[in-house]
N, C-alpha and C. Protein backbone atom coordinates (compact mmCIF):
# COMPACT_ATOMS: atom_id res chain seq x y z
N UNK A 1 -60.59 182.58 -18.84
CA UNK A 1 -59.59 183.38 -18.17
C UNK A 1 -58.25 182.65 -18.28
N UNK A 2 -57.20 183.60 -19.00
CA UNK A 2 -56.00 182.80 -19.29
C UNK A 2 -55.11 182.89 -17.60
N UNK A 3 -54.32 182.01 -17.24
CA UNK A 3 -53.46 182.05 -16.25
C UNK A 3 -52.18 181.93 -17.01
N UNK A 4 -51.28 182.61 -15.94
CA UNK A 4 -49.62 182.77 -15.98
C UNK A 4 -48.76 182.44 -14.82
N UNK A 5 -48.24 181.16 -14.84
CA UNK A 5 -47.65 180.97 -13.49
C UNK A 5 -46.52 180.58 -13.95
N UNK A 6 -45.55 181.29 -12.63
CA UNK A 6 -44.52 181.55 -12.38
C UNK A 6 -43.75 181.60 -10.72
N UNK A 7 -42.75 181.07 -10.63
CA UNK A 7 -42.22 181.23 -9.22
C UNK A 7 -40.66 181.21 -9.31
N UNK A 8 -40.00 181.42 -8.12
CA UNK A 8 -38.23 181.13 -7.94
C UNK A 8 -37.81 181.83 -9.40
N UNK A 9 -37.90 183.17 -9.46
CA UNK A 9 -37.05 184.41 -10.34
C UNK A 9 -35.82 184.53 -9.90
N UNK A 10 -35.13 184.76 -8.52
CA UNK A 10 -34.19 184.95 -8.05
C UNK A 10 -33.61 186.12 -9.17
N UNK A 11 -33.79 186.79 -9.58
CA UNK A 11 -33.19 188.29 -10.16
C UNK A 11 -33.13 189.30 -8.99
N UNK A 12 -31.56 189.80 -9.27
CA UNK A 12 -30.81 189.08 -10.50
C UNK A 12 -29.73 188.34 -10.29
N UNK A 13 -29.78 187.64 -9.67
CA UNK A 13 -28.88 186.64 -8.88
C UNK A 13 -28.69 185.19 -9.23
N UNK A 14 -29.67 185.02 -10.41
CA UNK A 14 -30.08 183.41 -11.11
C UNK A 14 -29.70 183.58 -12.30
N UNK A 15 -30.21 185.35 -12.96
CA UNK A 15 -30.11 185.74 -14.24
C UNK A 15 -30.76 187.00 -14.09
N UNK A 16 -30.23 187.40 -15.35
CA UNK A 16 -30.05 188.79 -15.01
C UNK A 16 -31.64 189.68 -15.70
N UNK A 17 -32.63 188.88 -16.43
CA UNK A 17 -33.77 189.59 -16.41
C UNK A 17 -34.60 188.14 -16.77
N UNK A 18 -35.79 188.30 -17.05
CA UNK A 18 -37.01 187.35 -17.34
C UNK A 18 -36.95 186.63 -18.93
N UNK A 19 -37.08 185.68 -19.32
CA UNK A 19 -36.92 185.10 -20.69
C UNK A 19 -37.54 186.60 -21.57
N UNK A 20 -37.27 186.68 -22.67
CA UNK A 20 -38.36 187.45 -23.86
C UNK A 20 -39.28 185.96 -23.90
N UNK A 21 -39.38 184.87 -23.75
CA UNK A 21 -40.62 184.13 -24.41
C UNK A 21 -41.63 184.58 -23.16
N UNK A 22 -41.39 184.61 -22.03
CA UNK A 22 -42.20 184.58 -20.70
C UNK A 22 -42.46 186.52 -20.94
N UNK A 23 -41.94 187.14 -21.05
CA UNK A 23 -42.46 188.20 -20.82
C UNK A 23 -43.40 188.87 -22.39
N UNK A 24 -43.15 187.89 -23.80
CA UNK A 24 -44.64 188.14 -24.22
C UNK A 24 -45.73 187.38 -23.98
N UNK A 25 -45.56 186.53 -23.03
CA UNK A 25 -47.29 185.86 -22.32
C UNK A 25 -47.61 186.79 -21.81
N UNK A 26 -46.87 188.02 -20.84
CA UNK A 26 -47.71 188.21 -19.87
C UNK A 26 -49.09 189.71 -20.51
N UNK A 27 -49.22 189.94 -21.68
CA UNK A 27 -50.15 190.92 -22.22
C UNK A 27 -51.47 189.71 -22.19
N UNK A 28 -50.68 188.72 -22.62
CA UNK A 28 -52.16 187.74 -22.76
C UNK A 28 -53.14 187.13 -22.07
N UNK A 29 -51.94 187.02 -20.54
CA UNK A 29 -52.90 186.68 -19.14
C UNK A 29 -53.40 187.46 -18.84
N UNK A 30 -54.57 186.56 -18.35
CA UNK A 30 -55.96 188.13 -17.20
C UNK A 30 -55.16 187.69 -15.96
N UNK A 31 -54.41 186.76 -15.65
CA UNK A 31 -53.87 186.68 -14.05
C UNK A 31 -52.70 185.95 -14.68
N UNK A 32 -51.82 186.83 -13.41
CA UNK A 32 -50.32 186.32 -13.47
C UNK A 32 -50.16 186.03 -11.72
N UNK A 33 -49.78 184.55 -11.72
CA UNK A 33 -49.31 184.18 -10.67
C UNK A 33 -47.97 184.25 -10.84
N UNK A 34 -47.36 184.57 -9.24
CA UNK A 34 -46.25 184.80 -8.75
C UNK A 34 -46.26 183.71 -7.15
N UNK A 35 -45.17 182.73 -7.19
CA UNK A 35 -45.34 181.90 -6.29
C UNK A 35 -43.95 182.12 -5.07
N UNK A 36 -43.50 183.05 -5.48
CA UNK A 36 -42.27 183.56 -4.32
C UNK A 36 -40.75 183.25 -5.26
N UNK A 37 -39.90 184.14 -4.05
CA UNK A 37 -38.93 184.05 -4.81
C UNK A 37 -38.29 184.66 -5.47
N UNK A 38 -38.89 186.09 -5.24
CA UNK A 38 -38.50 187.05 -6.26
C UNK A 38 -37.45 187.51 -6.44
N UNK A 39 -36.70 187.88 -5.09
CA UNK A 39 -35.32 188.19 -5.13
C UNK A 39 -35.28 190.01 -4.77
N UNK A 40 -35.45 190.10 -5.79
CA UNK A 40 -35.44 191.95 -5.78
C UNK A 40 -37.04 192.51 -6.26
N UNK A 41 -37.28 193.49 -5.82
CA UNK A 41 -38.25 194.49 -6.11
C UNK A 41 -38.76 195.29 -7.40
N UNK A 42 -37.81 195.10 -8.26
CA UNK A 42 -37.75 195.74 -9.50
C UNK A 42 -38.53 194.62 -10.74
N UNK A 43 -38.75 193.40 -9.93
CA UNK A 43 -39.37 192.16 -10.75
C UNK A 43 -40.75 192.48 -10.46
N UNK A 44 -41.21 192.64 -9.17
CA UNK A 44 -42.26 192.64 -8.96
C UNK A 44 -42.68 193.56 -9.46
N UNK A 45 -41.83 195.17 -9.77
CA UNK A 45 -42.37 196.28 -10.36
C UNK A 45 -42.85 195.93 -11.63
N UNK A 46 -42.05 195.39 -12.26
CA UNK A 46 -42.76 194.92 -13.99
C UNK A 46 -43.50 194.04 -13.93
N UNK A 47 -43.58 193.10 -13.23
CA UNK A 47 -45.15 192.48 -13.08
C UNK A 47 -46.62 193.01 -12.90
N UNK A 48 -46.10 193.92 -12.05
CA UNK A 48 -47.26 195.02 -11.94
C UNK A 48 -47.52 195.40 -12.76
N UNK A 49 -46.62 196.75 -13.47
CA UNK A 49 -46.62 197.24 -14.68
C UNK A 49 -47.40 196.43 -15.87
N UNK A 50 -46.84 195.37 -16.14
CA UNK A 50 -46.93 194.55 -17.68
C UNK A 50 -48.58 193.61 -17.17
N UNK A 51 -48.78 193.33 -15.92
CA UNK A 51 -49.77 192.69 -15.99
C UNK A 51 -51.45 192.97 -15.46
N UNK A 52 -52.45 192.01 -16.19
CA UNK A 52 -53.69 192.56 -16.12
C UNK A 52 -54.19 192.34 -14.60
N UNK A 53 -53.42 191.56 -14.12
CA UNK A 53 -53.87 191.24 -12.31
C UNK A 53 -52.98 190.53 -11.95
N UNK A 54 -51.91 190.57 -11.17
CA UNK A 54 -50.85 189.89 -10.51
C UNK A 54 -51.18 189.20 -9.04
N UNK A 55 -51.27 188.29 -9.11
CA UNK A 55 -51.28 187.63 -7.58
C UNK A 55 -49.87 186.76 -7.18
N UNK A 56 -49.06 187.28 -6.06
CA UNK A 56 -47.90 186.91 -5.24
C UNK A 56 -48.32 186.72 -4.42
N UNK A 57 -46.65 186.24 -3.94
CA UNK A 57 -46.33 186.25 -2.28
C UNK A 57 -44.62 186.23 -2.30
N UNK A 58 -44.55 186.32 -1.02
CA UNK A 58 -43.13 186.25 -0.51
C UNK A 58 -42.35 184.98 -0.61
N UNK A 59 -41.24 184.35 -0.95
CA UNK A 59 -41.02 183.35 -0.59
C UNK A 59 -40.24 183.02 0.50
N UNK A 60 -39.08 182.53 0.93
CA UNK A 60 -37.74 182.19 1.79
C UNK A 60 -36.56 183.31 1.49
N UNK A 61 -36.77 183.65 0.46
CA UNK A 61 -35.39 184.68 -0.18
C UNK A 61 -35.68 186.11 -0.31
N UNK A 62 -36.90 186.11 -0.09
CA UNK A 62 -37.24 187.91 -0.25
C UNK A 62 -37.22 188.43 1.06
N UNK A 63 -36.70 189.91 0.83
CA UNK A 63 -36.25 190.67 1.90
C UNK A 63 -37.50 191.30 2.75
N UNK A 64 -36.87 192.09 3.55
CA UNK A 64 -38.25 192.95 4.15
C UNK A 64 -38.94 194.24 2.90
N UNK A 65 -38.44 194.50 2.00
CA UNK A 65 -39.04 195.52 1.23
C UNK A 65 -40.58 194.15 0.17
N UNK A 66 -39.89 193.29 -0.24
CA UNK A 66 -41.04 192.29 -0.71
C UNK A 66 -41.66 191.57 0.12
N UNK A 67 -41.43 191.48 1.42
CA UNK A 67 -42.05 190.94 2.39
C UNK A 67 -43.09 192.44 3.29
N UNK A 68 -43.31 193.55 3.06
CA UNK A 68 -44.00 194.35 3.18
C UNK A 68 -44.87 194.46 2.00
N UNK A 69 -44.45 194.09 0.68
CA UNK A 69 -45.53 194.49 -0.22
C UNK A 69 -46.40 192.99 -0.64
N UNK A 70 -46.17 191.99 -0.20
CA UNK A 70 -46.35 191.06 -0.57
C UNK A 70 -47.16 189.81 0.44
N UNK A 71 -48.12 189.54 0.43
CA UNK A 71 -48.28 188.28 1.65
C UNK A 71 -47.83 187.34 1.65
N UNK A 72 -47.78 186.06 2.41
CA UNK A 72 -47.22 185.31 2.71
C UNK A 72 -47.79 184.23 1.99
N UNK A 73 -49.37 184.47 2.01
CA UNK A 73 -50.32 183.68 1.30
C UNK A 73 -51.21 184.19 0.62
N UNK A 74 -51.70 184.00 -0.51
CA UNK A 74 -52.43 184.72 -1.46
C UNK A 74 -53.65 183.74 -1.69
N UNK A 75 -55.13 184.22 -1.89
CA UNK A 75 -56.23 183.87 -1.93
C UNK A 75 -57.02 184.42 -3.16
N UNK A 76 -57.72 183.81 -3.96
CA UNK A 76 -58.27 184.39 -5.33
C UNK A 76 -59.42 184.04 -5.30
N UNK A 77 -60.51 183.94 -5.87
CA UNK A 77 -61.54 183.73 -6.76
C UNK A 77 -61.82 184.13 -8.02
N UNK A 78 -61.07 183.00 -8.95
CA UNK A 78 -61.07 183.15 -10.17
C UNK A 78 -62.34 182.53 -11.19
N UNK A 79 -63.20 183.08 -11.23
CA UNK A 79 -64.89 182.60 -12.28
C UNK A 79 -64.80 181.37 -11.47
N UNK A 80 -65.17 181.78 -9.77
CA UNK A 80 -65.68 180.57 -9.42
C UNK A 80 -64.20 179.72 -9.01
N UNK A 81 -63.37 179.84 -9.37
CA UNK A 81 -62.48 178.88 -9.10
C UNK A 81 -61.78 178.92 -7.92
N UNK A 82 -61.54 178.40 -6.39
CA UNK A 82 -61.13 179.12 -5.35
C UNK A 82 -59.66 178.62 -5.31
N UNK A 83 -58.79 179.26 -5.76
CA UNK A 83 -56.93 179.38 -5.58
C UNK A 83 -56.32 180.29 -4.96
N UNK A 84 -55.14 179.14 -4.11
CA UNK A 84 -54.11 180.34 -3.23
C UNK A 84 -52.99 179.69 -3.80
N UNK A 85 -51.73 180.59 -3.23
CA UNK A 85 -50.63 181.07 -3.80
C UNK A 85 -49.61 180.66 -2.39
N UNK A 86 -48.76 180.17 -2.34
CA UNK A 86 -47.97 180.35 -1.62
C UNK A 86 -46.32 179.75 -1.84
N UNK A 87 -45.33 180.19 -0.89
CA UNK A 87 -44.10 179.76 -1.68
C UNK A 87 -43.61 178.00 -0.90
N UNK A 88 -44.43 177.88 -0.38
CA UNK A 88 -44.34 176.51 0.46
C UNK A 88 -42.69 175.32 0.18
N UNK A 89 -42.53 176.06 1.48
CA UNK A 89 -40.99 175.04 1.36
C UNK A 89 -40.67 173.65 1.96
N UNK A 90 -41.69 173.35 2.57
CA UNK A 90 -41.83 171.95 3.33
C UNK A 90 -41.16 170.75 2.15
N UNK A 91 -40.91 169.70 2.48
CA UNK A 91 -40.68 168.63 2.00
C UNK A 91 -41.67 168.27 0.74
N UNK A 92 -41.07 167.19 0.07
CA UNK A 92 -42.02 166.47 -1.00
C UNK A 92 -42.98 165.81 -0.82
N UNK A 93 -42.31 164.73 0.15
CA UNK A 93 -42.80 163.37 0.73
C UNK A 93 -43.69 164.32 1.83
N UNK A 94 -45.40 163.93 1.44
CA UNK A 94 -46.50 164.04 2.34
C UNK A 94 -46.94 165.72 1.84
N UNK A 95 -46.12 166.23 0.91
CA UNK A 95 -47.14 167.84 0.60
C UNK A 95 -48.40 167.31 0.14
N UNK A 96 -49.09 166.39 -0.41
CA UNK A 96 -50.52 166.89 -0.56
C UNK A 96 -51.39 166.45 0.33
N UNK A 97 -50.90 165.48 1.19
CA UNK A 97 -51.55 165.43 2.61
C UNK A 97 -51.40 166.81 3.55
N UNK A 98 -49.91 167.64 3.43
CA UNK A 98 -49.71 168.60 4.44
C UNK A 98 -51.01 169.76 3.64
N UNK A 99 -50.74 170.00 2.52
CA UNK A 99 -51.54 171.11 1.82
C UNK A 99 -53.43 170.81 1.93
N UNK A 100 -53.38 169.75 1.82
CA UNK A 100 -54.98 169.54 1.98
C UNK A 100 -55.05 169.96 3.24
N UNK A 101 -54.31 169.37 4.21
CA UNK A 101 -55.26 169.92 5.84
C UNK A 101 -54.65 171.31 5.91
N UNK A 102 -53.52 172.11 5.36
CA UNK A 102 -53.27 173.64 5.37
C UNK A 102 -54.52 174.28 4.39
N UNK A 103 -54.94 174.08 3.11
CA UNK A 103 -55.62 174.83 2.42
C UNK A 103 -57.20 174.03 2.15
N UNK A 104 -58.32 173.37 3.21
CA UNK A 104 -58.84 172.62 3.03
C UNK A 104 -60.27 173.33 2.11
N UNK A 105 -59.91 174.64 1.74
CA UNK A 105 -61.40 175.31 1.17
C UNK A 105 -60.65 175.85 -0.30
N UNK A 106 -59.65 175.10 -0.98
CA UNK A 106 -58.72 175.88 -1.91
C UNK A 106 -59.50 174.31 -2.97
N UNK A 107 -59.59 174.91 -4.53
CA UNK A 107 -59.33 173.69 -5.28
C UNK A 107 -58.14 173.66 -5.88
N UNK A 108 -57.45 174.54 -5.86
CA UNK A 108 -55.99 174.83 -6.88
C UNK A 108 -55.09 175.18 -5.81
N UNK A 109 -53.61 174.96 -5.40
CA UNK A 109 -53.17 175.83 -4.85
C UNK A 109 -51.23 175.56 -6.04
N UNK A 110 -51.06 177.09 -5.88
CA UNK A 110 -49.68 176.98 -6.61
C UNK A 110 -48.91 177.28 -5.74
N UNK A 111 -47.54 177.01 -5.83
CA UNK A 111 -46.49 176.90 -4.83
C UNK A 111 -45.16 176.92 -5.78
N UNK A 112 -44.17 177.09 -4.95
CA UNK A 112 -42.80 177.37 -5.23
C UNK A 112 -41.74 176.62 -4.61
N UNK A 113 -41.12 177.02 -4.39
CA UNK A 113 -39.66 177.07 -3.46
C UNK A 113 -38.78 176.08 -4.30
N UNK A 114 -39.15 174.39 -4.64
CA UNK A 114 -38.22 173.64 -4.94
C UNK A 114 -37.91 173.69 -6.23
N UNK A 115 -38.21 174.17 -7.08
CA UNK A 115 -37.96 174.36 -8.83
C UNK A 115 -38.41 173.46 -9.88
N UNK A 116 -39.08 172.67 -9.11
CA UNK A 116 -39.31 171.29 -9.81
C UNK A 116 -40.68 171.57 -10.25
N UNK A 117 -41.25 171.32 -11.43
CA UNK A 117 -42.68 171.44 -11.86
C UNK A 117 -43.52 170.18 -11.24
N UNK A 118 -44.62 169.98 -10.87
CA UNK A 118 -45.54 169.68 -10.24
C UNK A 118 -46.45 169.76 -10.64
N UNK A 119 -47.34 168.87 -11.38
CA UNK A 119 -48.89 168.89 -10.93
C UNK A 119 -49.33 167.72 -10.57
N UNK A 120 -50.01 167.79 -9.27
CA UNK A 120 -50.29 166.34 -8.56
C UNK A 120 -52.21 167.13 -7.75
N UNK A 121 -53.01 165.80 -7.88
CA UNK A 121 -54.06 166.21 -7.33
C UNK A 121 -54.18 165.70 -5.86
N UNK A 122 -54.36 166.19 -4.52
CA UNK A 122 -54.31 164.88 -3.44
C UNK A 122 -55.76 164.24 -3.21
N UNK A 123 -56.12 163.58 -2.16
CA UNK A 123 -56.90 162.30 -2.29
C UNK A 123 -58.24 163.39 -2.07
N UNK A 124 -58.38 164.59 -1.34
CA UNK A 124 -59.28 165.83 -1.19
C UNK A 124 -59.76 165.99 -2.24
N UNK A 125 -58.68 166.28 -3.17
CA UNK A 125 -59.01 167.19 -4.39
C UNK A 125 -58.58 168.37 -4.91
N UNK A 126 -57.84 168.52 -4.21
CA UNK A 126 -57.06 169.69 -4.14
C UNK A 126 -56.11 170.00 -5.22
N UNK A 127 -55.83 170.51 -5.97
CA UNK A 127 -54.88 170.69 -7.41
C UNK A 127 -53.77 171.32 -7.02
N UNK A 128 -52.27 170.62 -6.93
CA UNK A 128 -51.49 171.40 -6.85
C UNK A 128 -50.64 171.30 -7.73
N UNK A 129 -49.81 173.12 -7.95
CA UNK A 129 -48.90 173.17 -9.24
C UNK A 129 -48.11 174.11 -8.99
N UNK A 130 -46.85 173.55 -9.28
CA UNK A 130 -45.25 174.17 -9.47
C UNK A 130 -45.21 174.33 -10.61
N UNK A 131 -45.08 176.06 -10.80
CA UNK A 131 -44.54 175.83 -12.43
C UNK A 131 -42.59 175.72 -12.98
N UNK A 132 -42.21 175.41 -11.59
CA UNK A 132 -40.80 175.63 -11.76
C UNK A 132 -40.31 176.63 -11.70
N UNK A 133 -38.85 177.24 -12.30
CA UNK A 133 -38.23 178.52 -12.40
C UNK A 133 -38.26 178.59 -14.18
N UNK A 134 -38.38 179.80 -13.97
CA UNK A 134 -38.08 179.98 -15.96
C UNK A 134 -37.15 180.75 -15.65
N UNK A 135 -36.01 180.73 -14.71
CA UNK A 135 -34.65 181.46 -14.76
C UNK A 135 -33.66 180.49 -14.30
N UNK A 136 -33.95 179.51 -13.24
CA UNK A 136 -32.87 179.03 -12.21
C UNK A 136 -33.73 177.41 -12.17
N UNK A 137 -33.42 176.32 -13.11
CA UNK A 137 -33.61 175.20 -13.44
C UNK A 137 -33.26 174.04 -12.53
N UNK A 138 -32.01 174.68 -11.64
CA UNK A 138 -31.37 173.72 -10.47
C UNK A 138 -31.37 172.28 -11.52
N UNK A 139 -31.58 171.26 -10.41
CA UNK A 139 -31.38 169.75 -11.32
C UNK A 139 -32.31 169.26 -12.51
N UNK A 140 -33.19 170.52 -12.92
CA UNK A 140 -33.90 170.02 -14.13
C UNK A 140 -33.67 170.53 -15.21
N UNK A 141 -33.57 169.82 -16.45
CA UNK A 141 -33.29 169.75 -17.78
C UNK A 141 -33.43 171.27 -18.56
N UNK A 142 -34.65 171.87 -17.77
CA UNK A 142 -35.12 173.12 -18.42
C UNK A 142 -35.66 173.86 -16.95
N UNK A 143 -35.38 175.66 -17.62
CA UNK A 143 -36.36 176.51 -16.73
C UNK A 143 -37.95 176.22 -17.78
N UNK A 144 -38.83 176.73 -16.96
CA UNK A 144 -40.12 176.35 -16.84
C UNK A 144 -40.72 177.29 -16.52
N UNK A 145 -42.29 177.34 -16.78
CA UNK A 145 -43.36 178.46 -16.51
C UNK A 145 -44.95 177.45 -16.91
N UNK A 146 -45.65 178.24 -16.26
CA UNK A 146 -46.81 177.32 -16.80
C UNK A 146 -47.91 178.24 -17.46
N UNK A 147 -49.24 177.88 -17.77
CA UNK A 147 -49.99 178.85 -18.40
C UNK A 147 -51.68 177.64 -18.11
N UNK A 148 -52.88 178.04 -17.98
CA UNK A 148 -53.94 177.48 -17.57
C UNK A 148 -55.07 178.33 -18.20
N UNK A 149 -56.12 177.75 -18.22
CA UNK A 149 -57.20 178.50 -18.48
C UNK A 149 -58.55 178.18 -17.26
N UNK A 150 -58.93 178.97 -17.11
CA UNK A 150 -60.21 179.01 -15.88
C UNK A 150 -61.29 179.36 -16.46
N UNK A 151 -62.22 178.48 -16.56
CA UNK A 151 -63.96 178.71 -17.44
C UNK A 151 -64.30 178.21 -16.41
N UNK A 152 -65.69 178.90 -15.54
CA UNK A 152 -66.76 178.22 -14.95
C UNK A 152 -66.40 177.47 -13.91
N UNK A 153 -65.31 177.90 -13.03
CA UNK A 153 -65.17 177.30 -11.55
C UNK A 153 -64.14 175.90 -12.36
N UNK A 154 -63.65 176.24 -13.16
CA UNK A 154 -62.78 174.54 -13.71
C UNK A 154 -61.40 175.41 -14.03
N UNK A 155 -60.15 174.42 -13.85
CA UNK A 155 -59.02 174.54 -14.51
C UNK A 155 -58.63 173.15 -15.34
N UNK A 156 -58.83 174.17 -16.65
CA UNK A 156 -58.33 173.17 -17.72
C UNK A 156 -56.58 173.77 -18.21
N UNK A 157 -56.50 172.88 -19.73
CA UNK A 157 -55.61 173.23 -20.45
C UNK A 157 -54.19 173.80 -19.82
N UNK A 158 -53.86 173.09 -18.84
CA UNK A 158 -52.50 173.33 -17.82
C UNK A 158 -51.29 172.96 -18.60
N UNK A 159 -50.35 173.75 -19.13
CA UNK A 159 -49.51 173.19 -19.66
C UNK A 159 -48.20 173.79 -19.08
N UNK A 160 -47.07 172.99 -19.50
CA UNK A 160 -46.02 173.30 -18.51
C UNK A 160 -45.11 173.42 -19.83
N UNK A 161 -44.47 174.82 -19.68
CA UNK A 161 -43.58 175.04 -20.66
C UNK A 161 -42.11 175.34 -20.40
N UNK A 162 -41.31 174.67 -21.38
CA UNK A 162 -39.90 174.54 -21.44
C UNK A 162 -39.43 175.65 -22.15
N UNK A 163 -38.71 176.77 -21.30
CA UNK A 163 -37.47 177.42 -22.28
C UNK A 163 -36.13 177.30 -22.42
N UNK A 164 -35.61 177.82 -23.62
CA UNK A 164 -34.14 177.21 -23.89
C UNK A 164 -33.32 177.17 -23.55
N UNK A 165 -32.23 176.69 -23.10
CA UNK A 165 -31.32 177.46 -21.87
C UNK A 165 -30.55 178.41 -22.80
N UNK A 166 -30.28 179.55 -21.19
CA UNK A 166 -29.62 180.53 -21.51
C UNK A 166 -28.18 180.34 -22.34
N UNK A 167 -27.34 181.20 -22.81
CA UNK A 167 -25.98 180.92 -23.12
C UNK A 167 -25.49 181.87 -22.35
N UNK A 168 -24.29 181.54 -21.91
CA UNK A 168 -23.46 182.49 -21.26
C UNK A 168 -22.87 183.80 -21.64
């Protein structure tokens, strides 16, 4: 099972639509994560649209129209694999201590808010991953997106991908 993760879109307020490299992954994922952040409603519509199973949430910046269609926290079972979703804005210092005692029955959890890519395991076991923004890069070099594969209750092949920056 291919994964698609993604968070902090801010459209169209970051930029004005989704990379073309990020929007031909999404025919190829069986799941597209969405980690908050969306901004407007019309993102989430083509996520829907374009994808084979979308799992969101709300982040800090979405209004009441994505905060009605959207939870706060998202829960999966992917072939065995148990992952949630959330846009978690807490601090750096101590998230995988805070996330282990918040998500203590999760092996994966993806998250958002700070833009920064992430993958760190905590002392539980718990897998956590930022795939960054693939629109709004803030202090890092590149926007970002990630992509995973799920066989048999495992996440392998996590890779974190760089796109080019925009031109004005």
């Amino acid at each position: 099972m291919r994964l698609l993760l993604m968070s902090d879109t801010h459209l169209p307020k970051r930029a004005k639509e989704l990379p073309p490299r990020l929007l031909t992954e999404l025919p190829h994922a069986d799941v597209v994560l969405h980690a908050g952040d969306w901004v407007d409603a019309a993102t989430l519509d083509l996520l829907e649209s374009r994808s084979h199973r979308l799992i969101g949430v709300y982040g800090n910046n979405d209004g009441p129209e994505l905060r009605a269609r959207l939870p706060e926290v998202a829960h999966a079972d992917l072939d065995g694999l148990r992952l949630g979703v959330v846009h978690e804005t807490g601090p750096a210092q101590g998230r995988e201590a805070r996330c282990a005692a918040r998500f203590p029955d999760l092996d994966v959890l993806v998250f958002g808010h700070s833009h920064i890519p992430w993958d760190t395991t905590a002392p539980s076991g718990l897998r956590l991953l930022n795939p960054g923004s693939p629109t709004d890069r803030r202090r890092q070099p590149h926007c970002t997106y990630m992509t995973a594969t799920v066989t048999r209750g495992r996440l392998t092949d996590v890779e974190l991908h760089r796109l080019p920056r925009r031109t004005p």
